[in-house]
PDB file of N, CA and C in Angstrom:
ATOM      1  N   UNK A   1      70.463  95.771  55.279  1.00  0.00           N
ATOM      2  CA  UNK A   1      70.426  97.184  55.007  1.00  0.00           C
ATOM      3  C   UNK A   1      69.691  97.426  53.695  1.00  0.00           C
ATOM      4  N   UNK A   2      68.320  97.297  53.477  1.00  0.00           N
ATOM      5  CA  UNK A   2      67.596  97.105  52.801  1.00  0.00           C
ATOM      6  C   UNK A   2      67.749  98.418  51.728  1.00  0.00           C
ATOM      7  N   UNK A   3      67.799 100.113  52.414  1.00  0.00           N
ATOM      8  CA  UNK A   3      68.035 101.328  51.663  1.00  0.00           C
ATOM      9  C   UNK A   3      69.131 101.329  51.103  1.00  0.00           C
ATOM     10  N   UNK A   4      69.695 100.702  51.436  1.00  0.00           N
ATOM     11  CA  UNK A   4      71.668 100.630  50.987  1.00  0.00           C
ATOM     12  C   UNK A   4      71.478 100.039  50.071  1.00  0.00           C
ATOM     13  N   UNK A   5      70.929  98.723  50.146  1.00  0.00           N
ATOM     14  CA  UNK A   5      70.661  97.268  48.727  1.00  0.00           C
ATOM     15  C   UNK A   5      70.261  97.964  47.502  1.00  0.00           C
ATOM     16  N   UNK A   6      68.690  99.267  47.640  1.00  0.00           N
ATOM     17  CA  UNK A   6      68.060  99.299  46.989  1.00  0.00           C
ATOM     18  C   UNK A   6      69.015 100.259  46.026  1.00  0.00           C
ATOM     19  N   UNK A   7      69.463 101.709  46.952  1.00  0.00           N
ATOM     20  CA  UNK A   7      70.206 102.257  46.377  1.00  0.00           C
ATOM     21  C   UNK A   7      71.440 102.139  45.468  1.00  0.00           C
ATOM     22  N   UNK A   8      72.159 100.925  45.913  1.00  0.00           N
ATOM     23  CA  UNK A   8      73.234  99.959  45.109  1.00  0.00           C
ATOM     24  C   UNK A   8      72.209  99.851  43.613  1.00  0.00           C
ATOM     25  N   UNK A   9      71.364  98.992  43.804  1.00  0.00           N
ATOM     26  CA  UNK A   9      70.654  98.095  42.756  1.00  0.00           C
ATOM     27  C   UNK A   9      70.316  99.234  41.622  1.00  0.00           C
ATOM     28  N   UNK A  10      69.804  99.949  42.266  1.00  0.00           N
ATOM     29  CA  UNK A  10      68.701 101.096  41.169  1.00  0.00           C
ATOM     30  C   UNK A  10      70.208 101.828  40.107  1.00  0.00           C
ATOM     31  N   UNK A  11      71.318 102.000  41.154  1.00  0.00           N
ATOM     32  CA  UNK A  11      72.304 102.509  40.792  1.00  0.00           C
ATOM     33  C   UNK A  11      72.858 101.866  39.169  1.00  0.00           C
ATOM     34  N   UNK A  12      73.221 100.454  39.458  1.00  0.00           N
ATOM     35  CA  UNK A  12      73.537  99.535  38.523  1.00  0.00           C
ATOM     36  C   UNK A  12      72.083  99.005  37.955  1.00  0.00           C
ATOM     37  N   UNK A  13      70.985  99.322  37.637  1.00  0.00           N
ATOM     38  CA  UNK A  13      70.232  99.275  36.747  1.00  0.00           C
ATOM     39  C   UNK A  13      69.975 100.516  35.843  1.00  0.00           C
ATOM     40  N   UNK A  14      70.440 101.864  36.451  1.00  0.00           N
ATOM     41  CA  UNK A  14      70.948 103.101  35.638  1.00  0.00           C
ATOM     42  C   UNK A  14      71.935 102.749  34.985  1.00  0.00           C
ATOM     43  N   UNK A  15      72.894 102.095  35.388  1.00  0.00           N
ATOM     44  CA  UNK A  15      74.047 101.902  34.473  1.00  0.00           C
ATOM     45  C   UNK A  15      73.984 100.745  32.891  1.00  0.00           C
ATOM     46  N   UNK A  16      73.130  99.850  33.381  1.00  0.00           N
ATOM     47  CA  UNK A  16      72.656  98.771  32.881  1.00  0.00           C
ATOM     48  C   UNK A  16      71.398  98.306  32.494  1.00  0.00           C
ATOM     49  N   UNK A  17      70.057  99.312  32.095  1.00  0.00           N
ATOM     50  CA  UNK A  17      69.231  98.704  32.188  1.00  0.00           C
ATOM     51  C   UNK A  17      68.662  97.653  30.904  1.00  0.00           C
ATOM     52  N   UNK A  18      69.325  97.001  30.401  1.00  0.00           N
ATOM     53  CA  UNK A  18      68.879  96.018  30.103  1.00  0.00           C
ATOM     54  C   UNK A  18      69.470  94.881  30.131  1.00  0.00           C
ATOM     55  N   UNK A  19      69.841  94.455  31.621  1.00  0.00           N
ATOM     56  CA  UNK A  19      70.448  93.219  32.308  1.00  0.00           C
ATOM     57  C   UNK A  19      69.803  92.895  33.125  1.00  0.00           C
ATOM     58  N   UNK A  20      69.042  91.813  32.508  1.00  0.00           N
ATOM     59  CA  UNK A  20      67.917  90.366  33.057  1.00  0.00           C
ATOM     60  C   UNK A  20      68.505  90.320  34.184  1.00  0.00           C
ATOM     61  N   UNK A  21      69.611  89.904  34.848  1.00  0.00           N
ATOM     62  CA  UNK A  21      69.979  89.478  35.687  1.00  0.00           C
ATOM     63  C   UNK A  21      70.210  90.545  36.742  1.00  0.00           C
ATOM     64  N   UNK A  22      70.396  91.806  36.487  1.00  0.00           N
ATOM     65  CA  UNK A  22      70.449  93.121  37.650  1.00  0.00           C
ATOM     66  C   UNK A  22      69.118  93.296  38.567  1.00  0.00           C
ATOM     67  N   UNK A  23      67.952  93.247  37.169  1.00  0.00           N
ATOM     68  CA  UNK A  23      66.945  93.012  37.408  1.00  0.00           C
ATOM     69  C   UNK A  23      66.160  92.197  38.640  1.00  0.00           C
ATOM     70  N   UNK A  24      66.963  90.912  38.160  1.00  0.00           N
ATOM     71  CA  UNK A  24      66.561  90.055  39.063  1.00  0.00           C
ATOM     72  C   UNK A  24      67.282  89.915  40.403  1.00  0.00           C
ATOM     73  N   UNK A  25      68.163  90.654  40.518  1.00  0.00           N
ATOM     74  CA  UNK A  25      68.901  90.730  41.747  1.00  0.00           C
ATOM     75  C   UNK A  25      68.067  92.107  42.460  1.00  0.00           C
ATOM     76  N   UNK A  26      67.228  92.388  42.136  1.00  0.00           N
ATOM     77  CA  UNK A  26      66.618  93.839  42.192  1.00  0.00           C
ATOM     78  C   UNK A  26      65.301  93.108  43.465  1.00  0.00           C
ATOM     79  N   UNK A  27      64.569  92.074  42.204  1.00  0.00           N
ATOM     80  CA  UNK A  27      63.714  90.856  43.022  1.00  0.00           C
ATOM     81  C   UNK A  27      63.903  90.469  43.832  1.00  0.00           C
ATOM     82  N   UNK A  28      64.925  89.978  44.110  1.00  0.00           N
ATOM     83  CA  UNK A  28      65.394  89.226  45.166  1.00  0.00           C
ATOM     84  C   UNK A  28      65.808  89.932  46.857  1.00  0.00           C
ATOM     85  N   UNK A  29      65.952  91.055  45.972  1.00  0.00           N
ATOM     86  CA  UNK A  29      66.238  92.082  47.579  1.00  0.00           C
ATOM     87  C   UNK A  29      64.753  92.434  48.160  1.00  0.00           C
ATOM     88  N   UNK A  30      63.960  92.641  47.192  1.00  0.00           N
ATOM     89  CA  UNK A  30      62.555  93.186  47.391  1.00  0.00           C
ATOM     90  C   UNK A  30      61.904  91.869  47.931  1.00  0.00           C
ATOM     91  N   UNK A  31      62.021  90.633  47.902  1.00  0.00           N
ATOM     92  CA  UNK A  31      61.058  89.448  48.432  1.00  0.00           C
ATOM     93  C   UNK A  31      62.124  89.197  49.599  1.00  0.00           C
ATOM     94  N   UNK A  32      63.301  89.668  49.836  1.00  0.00           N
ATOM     95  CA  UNK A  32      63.803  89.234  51.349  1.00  0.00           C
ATOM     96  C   UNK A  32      63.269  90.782  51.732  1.00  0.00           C
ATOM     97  N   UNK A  33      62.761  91.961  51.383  1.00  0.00           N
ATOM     98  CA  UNK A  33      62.143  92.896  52.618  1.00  0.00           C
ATOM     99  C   UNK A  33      61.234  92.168  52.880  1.00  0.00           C
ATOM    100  N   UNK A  34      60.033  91.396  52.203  1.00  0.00           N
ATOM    101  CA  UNK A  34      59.140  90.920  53.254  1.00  0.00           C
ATOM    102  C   UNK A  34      57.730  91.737  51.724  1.00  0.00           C
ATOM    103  N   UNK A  35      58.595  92.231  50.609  1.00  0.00           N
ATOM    104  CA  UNK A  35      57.558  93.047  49.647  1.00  0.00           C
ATOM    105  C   UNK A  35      57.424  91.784  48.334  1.00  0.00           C
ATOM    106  N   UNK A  36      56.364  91.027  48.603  1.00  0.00           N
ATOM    107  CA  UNK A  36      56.476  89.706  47.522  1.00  0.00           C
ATOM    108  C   UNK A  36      55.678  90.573  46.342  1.00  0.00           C
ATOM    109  N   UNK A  37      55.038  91.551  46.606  1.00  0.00           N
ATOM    110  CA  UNK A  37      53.772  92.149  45.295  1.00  0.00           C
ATOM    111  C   UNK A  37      55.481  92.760  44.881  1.00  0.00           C
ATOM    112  N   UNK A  38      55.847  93.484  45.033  1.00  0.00           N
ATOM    113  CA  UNK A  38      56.943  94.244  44.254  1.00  0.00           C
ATOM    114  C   UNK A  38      57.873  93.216  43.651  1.00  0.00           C
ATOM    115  N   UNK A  39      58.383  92.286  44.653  1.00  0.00           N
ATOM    116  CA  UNK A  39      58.962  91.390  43.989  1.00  0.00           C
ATOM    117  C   UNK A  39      58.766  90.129  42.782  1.00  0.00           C
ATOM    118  N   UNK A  40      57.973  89.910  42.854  1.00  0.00           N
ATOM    119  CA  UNK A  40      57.085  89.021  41.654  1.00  0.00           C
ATOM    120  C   UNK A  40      57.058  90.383  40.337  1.00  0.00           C
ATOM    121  N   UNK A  41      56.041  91.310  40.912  1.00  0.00           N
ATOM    122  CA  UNK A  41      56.086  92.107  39.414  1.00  0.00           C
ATOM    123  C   UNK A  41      58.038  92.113  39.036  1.00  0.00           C
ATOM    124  N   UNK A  42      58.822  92.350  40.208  1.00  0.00           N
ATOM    125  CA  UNK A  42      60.105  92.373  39.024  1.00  0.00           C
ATOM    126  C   UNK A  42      60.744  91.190  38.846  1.00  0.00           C
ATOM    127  N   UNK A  43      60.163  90.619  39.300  1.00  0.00           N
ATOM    128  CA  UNK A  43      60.660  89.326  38.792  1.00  0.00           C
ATOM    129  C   UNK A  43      60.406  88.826  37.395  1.00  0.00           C
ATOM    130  N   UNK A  44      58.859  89.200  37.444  1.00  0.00           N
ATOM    131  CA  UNK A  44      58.433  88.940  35.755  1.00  0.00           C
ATOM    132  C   UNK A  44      59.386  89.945  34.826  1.00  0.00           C
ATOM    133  N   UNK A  45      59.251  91.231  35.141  1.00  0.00           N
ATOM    134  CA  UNK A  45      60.091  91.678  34.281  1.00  0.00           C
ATOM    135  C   UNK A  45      61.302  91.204  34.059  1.00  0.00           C
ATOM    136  N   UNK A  46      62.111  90.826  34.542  1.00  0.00           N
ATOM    137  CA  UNK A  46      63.643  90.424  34.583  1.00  0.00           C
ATOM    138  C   UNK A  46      63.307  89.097  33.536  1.00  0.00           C
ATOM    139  N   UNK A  47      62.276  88.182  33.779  1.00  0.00           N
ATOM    140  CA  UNK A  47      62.410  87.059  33.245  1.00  0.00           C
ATOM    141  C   UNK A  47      61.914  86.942  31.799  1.00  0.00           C
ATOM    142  N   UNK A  48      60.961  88.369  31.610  1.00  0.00           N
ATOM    143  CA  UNK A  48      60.321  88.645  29.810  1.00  0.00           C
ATOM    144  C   UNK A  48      61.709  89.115  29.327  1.00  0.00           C
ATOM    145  N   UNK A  49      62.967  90.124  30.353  1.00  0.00           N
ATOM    146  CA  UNK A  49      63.900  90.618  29.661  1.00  0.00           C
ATOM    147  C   UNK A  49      64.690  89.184  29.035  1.00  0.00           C
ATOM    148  N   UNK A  50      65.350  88.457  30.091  1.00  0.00           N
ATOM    149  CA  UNK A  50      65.754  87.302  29.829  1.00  0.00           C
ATOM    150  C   UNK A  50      65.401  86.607  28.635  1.00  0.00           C
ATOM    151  N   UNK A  51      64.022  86.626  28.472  1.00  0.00           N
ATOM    152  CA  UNK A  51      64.266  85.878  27.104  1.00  0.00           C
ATOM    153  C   UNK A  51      63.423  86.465  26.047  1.00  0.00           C
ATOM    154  N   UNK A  52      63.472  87.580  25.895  1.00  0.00           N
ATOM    155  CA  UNK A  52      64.001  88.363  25.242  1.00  0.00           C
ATOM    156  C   UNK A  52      65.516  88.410  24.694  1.00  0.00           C
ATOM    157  N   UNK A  53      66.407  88.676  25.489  1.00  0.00           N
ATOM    158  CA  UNK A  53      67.690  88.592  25.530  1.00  0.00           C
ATOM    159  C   UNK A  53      68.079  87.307  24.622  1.00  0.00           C
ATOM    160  N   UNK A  54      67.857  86.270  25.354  1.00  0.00           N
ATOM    161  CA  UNK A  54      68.462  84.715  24.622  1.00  0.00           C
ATOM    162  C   UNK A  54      67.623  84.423  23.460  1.00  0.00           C
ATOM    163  N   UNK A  55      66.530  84.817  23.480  1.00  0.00           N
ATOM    164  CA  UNK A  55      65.919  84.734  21.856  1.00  0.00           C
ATOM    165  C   UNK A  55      66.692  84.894  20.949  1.00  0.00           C
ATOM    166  N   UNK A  56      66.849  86.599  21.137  1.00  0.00           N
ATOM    167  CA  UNK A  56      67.664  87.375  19.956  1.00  0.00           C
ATOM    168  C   UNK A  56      69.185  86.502  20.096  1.00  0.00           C
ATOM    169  N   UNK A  57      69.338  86.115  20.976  1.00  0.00           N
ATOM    170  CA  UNK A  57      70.784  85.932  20.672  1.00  0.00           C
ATOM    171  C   UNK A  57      70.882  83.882  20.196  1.00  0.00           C
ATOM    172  N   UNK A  58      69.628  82.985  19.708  1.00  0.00           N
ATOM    173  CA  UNK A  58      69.096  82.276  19.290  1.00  0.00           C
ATOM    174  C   UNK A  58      69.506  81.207  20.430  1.00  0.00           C
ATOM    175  N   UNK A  59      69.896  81.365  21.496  1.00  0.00           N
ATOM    176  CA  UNK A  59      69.806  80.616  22.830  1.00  0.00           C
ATOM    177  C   UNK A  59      69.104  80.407  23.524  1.00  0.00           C
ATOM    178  N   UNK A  60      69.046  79.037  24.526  1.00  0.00           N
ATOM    179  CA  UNK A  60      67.524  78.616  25.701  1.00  0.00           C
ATOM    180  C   UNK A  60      67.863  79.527  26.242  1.00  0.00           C
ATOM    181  N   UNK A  61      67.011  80.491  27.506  1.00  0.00           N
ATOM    182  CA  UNK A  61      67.569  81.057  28.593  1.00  0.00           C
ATOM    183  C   UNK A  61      67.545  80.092  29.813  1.00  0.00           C
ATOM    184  N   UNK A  62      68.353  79.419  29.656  1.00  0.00           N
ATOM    185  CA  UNK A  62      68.751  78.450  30.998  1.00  0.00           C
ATOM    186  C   UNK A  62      68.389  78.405  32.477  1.00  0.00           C
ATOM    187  N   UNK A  63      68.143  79.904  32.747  1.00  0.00           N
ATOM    188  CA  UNK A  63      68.203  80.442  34.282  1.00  0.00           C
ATOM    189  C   UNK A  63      66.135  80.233  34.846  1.00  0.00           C
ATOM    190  N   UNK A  64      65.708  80.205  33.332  1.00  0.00           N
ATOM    191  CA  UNK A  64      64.341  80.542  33.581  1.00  0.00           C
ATOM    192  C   UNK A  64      63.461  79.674  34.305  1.00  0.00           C
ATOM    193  N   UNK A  65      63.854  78.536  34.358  1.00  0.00           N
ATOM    194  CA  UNK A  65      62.950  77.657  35.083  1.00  0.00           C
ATOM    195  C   UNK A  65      63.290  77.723  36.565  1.00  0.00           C
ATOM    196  N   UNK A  66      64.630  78.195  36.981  1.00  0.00           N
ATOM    197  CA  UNK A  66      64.614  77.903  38.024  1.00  0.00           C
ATOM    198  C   UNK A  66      64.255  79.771  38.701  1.00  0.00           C
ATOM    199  N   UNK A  67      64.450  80.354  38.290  1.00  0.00           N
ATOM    200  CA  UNK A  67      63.434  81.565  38.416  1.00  0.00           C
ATOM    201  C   UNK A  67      62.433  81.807  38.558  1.00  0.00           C
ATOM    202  N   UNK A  68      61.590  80.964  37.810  1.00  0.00           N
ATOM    203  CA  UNK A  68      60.141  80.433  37.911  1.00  0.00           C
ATOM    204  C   UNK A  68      59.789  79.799  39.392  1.00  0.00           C
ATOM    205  N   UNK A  69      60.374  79.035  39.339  1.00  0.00           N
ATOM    206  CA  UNK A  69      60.215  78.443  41.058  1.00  0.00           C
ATOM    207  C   UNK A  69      60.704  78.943  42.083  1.00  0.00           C
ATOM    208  N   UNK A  70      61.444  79.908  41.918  1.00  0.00           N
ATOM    209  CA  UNK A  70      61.540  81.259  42.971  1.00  0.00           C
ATOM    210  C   UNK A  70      60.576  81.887  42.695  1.00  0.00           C
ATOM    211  N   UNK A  71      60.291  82.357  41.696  1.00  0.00           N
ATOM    212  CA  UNK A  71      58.591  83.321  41.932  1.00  0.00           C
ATOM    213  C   UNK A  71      57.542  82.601  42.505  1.00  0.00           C
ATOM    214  N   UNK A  72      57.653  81.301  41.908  1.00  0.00           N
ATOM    215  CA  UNK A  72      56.039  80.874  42.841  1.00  0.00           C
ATOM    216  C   UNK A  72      56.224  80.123  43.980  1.00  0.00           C
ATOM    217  N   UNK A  73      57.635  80.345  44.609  1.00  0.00           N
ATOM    218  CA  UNK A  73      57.525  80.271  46.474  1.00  0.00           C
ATOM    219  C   UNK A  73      57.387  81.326  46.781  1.00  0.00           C
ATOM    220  N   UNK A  74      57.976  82.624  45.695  1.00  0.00           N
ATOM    221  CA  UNK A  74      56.905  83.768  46.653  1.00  0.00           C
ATOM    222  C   UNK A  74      55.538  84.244  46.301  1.00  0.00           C
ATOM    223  N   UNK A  75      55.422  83.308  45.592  1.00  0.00           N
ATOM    224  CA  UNK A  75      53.742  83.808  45.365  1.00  0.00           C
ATOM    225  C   UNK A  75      52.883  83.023  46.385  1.00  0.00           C
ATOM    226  N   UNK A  76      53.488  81.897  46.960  1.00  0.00           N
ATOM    227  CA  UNK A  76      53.272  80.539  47.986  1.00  0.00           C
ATOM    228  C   UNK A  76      52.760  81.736  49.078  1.00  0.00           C
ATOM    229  N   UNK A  77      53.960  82.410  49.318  1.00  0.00           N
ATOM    230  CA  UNK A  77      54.167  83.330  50.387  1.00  0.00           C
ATOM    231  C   UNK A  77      53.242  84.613  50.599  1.00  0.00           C
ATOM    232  N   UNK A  78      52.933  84.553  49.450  1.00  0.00           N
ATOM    233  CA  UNK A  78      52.528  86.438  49.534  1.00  0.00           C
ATOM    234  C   UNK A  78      51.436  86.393  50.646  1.00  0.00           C
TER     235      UNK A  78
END
């Protein structure tokens, strides 16, 4: 239920927008519609927020590499 997902998501990125990780749950709905151009662009964003995020807070962002290799199976894909 792809309108339902989106509407959820956008919802809790109004509530939250500066959570790397909402973000990227945002991606992830958009590369299972079958939309890899939408999904990659938010993917990058989610992942500049990310570390952004763990910078300031003087931490690795842990999640990023393997994020990375979800973007470029859908870039494999596009």
């Amino acid at each position: 239920e792809f309108e339902k997902a989106m509407k959820h998501i956008d919802m809790a990125i109004e509530m939250n927008s500066t959570s790397w990780y909402t973000q990227w749950i945002k991606a992830e709905i958009l590369a299972k519609s079958g939309d890899k151009k939408k999904a990659i662009k938010q993917g990058e964003l989610a992942i500049e927020m990310g570390d952004n995020y763990y910078e300031g807070a003087g931490r690795p962002f842990t999640y990023k590499a393997g994020l990375e290799e979800t973007m470029a199976e859908w870039k494999a894909k596009k």
